[in-house]
N, C-alpha and C. Protein backbone atom coordinates (compact mmCIF):
# COMPACT_ATOMS: atom_id res chain seq x y z
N UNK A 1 16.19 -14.91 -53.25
CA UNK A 1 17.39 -15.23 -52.50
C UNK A 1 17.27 -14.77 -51.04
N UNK A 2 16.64 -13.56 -50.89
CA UNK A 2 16.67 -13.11 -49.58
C UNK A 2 15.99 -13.74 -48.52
N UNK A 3 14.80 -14.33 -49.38
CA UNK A 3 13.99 -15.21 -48.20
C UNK A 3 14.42 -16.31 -48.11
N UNK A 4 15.12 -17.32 -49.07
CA UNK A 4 15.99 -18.24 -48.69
C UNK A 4 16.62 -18.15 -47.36
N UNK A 5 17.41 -17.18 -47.31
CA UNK A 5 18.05 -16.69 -46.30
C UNK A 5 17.22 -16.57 -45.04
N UNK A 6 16.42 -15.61 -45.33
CA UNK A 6 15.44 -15.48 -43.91
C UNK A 6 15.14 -16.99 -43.60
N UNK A 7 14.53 -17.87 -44.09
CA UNK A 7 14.03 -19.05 -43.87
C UNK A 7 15.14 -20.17 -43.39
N UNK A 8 16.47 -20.02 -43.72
CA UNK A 8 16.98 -20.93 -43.15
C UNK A 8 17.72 -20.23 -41.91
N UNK A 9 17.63 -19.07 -41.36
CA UNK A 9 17.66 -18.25 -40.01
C UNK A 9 17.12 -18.59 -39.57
N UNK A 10 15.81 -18.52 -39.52
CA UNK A 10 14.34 -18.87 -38.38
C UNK A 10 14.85 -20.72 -38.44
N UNK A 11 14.91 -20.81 -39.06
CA UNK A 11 14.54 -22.38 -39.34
C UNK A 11 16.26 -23.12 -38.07
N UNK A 12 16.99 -21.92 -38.72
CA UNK A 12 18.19 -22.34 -37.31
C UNK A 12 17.64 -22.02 -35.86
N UNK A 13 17.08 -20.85 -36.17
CA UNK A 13 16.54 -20.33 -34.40
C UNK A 13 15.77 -21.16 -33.68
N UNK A 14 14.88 -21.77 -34.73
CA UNK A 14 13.52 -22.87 -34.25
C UNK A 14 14.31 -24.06 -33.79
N UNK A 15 15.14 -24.33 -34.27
CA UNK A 15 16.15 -25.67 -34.43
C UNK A 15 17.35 -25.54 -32.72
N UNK A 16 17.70 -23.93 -32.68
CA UNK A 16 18.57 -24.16 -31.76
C UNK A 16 17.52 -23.50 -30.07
N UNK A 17 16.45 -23.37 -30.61
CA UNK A 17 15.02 -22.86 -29.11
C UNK A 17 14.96 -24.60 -28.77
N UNK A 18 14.26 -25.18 -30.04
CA UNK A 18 13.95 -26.11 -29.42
C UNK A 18 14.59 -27.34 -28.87
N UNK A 19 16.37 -27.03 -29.34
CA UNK A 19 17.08 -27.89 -28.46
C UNK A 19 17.85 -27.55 -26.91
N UNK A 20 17.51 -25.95 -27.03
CA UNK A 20 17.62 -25.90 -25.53
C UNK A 20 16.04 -25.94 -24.57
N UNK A 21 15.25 -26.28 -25.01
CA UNK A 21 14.33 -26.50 -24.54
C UNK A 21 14.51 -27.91 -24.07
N UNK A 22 14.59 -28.77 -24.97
CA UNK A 22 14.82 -30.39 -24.78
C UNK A 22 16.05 -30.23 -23.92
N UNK A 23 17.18 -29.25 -23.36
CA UNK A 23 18.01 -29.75 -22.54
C UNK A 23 17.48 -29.70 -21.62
N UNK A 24 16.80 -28.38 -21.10
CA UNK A 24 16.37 -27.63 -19.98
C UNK A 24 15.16 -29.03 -19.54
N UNK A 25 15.00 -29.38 -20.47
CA UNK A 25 13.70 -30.30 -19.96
C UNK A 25 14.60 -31.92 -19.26
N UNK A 26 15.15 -31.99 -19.66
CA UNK A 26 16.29 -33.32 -19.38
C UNK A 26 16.55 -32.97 -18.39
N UNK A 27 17.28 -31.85 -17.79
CA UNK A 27 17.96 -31.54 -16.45
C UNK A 27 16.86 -31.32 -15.53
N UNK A 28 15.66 -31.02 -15.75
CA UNK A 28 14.52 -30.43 -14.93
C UNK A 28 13.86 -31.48 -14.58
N UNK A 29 13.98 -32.81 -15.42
CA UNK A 29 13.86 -34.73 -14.88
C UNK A 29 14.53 -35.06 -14.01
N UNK A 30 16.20 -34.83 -14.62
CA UNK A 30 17.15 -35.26 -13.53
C UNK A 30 16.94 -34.86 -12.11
N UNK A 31 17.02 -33.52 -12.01
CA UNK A 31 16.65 -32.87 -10.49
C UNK A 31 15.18 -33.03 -10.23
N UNK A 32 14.19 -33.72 -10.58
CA UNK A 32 13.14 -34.04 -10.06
C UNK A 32 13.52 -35.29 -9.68
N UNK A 33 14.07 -36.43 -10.43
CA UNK A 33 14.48 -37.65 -9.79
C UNK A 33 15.60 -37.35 -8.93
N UNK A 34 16.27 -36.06 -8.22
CA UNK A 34 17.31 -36.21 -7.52
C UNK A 34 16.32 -35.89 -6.68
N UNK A 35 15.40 -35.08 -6.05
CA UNK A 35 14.16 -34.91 -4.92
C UNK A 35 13.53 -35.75 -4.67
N UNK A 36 12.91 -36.72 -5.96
CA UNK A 36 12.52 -38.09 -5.13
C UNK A 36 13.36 -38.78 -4.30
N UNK A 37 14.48 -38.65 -4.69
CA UNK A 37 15.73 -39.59 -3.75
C UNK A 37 15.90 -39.25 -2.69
N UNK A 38 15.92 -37.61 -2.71
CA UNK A 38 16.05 -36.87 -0.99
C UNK A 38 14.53 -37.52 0.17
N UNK A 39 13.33 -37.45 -1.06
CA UNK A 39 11.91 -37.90 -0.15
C UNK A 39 12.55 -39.23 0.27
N UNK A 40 13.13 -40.37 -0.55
CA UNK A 40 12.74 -41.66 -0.31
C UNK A 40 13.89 -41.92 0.72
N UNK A 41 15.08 -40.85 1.02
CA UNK A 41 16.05 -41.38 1.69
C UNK A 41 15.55 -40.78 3.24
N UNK A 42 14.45 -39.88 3.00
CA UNK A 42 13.81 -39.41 4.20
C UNK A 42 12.81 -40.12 5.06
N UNK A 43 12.30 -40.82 3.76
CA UNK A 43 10.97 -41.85 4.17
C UNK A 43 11.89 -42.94 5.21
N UNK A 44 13.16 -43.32 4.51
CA UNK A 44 13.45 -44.58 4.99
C UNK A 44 14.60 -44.07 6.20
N UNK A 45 14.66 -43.18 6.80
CA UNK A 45 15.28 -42.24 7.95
C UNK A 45 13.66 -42.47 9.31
N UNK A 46 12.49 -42.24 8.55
CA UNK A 46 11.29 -42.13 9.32
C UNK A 46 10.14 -40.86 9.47
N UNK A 47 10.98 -40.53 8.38
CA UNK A 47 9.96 -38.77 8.22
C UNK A 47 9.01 -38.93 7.38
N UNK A 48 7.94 -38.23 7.94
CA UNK A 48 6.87 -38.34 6.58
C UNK A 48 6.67 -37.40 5.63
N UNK A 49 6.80 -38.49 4.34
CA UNK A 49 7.45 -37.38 3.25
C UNK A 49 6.19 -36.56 3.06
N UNK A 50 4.78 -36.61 3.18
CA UNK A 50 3.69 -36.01 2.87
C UNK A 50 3.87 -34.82 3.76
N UNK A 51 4.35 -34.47 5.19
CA UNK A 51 4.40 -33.35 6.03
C UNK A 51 5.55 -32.79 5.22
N UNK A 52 6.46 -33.29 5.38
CA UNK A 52 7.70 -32.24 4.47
C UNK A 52 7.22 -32.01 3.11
N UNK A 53 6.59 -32.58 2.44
CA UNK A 53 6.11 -31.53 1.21
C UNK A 53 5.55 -30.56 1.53
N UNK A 54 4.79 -30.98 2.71
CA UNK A 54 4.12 -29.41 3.03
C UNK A 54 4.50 -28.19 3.33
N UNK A 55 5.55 -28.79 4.70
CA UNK A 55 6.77 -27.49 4.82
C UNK A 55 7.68 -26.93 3.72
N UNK A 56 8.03 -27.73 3.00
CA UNK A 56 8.85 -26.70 1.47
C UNK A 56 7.86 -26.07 0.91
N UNK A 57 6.60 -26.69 0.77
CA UNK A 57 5.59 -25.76 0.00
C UNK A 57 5.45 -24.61 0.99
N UNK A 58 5.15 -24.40 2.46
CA UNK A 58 5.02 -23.58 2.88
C UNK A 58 6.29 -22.51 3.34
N UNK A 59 7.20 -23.05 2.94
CA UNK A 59 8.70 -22.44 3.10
C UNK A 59 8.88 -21.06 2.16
N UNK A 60 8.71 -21.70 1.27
CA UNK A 60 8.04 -20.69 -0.04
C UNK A 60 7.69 -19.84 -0.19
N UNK A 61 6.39 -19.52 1.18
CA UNK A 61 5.56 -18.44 1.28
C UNK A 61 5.85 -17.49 2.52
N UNK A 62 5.34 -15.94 1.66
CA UNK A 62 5.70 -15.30 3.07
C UNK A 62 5.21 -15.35 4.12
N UNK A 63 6.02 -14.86 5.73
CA UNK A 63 4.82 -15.20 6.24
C UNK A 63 3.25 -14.50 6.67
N UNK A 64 3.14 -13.76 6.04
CA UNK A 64 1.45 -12.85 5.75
C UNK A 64 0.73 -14.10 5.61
N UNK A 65 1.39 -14.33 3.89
CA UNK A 65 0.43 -15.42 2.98
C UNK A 65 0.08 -16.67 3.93
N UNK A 66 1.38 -17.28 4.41
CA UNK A 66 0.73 -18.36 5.14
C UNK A 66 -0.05 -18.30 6.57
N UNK A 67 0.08 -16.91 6.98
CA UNK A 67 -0.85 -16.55 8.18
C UNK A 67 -2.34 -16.20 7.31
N UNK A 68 -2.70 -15.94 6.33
CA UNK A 68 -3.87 -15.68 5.79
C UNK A 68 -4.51 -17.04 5.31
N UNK A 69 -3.53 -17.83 4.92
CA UNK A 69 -3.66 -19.36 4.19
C UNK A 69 -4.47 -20.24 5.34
N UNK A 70 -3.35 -20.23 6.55
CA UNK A 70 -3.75 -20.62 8.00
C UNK A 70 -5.36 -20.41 8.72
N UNK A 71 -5.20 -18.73 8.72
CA UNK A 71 -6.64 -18.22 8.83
C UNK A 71 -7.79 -18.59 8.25
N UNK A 72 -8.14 -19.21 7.04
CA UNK A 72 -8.59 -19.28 5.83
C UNK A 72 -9.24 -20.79 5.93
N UNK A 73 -7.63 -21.68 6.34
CA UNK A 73 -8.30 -22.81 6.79
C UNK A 73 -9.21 -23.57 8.21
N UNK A 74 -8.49 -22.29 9.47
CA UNK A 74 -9.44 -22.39 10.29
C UNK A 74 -11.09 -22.32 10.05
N UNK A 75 -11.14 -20.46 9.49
CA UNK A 75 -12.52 -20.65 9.51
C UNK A 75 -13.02 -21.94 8.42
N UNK A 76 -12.89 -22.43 7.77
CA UNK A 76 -13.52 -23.15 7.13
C UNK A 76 -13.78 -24.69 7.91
N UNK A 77 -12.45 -24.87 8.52
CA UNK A 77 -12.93 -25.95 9.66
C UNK A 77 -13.94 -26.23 10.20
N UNK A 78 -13.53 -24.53 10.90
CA UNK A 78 -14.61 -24.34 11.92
C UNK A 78 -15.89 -24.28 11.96
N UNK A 79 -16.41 -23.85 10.23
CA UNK A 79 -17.69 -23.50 9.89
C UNK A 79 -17.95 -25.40 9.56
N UNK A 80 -16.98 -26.25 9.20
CA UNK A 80 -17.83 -27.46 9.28
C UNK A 80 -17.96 -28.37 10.56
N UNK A 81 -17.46 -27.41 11.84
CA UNK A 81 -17.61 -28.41 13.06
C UNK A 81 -16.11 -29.15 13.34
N UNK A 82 -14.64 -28.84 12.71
CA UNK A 82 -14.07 -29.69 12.30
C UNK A 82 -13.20 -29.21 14.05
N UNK A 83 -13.19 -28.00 14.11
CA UNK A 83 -12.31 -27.55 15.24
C UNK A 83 -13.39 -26.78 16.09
N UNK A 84 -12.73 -26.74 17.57
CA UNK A 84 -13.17 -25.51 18.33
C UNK A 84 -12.51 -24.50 18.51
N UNK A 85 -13.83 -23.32 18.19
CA UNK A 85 -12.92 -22.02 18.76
C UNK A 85 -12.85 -21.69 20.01
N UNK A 86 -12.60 -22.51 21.15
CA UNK A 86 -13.22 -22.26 22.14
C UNK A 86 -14.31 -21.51 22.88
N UNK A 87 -14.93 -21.27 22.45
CA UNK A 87 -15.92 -20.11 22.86
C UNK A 87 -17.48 -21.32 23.52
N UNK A 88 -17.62 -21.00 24.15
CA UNK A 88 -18.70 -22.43 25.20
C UNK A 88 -19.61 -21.78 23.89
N UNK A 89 -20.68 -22.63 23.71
CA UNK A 89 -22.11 -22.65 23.00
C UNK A 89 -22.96 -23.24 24.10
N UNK A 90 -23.48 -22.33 24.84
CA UNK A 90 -23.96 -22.93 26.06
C UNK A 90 -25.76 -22.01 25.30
């Protein structure tokens, strides 16, 4: 009798996890299709939605991280020729 019991507990818990999971996942669609709408009402304003992803992504970060991020991508530029550091190579 007792594990009856235990088993239809878990079996509620499993039952009521995995339907707030399935909500959380529904609303976490919705507000992803409400951000595409903000990109596409931006696109069609004249902004490019590829730079503003970048700035929220970099919005995100402190600013150390994105001064190290920054740094990080210079030298690597630089080591392929991509930028100058100004410095003459004479």
């Amino acid at each position: 009798m007792q594990s009856d019991v235990t088993q239809s507990v878990a079996q509620s818990q499993i039952r009521s996890i995995v339907e707030r999971i399935e909500r959380l996942e529904e609303e976490k669609k919705a507000i992803a299709d409400d951000i595409k709408e903000v990109y596409a009402e931006a696109k069609s304003n004249g902004f490019d939605t590829k730079t503003l992803r970048k700035v929220v992504t970099l919005r995100k970060k402190d600013r150390a991280e994105r001064e190290e991020e920054e740094a990080m991508l210079d030298l690597y530029l630089n080591a392929l020729g991509m930028i100058s550091t100004g410095i003459s190579q004479d």
